[in-house]
N, C-alpha and C. Protein backbone atom coordinates (compact mmCIF):
# COMPACT_ATOMS: atom_id res chain seq x y z
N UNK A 1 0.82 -1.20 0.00
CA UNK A 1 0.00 0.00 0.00
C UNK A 1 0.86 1.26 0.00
N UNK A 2 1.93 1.09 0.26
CA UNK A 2 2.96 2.33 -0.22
C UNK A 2 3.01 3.29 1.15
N UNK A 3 2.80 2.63 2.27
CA UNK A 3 3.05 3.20 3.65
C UNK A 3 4.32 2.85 4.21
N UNK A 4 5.30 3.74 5.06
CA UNK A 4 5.95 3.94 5.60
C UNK A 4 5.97 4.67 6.98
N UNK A 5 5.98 3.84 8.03
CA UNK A 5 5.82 4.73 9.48
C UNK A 5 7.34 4.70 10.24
N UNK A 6 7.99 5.28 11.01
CA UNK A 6 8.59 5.14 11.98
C UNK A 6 8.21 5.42 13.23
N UNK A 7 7.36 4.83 13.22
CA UNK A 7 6.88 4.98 14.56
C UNK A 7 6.77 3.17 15.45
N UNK A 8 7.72 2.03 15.11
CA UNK A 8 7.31 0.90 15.40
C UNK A 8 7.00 1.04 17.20
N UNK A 9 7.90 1.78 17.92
CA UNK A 9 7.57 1.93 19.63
C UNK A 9 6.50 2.04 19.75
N UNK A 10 5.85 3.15 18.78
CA UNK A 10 4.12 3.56 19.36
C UNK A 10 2.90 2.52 18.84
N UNK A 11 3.46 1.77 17.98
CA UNK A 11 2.96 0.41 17.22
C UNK A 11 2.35 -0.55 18.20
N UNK A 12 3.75 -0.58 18.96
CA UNK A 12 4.03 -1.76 19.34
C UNK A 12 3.23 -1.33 20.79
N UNK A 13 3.46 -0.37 21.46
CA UNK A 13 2.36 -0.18 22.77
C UNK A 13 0.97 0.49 21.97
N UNK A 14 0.28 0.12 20.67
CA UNK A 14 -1.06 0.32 20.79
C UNK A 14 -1.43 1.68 20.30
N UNK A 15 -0.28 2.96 20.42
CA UNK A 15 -0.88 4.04 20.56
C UNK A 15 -0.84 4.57 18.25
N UNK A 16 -0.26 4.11 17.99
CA UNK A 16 -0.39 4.44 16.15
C UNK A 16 -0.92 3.34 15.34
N UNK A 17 -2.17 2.31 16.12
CA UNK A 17 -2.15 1.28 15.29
C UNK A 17 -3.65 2.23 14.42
N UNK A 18 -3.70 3.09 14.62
CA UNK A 18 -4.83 3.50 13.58
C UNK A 18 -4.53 3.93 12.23
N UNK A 19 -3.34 4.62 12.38
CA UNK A 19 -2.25 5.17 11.23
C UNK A 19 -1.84 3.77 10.55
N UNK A 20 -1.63 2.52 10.66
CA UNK A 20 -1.87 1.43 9.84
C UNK A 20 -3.27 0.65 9.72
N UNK A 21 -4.00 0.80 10.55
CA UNK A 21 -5.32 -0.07 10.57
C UNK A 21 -5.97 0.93 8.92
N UNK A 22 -6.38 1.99 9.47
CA UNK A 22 -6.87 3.12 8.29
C UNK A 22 -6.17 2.65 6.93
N UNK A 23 -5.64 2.87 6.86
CA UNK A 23 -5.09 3.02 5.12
C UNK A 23 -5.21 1.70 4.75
N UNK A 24 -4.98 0.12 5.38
CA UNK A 24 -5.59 -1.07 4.89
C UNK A 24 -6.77 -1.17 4.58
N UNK A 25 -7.79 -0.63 4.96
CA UNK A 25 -8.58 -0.74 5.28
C UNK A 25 -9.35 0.10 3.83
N UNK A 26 -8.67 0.71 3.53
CA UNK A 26 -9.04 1.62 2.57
C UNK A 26 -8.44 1.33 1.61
N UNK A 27 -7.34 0.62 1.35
CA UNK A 27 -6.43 -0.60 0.46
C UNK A 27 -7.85 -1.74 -0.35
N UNK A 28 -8.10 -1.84 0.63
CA UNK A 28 -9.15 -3.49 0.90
C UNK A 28 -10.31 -2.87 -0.01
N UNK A 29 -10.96 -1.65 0.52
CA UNK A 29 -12.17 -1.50 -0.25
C UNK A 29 -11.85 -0.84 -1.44
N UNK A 30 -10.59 -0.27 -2.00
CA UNK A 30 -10.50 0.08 -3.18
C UNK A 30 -10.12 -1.30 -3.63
N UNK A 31 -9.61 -2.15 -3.76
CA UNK A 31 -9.52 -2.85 -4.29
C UNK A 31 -10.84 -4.23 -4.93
N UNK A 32 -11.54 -4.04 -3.87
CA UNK A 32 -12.76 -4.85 -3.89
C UNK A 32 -13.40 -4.02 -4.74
N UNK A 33 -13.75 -2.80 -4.42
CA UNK A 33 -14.19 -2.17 -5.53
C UNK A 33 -14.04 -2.14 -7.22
N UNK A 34 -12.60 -2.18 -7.36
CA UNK A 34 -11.80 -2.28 -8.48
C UNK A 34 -12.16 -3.65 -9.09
N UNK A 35 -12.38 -5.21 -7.89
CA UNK A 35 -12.45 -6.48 -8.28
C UNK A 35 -14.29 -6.23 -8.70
N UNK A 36 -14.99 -5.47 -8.05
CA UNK A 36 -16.44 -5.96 -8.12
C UNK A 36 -16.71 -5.12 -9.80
N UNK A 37 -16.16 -3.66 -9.88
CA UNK A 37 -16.65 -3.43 -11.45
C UNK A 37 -15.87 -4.06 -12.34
N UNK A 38 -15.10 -4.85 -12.36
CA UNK A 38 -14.52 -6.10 -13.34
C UNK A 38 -15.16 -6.75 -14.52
């Protein structure tokens, strides 16, 4: 998905997992999207 964080410390105790959860998430439905008008 073309993300890059340095943040693995704040990862790893919980506090930036939204800054990766988000953009998969939005990975996932563009892509499903992309698979469903096929």
């Amino acid at each position: 998905i073309g993300l890059t964080l340095y943040k693995l410390d704040q990862v790893l105790a919980g506090e930036a997992l939204d800054e990766i959860i988000e953009p998969l998430i939005a990975e996932d439905q563009a892509r499903a999207l992309a698979a469903s008008a096929a």
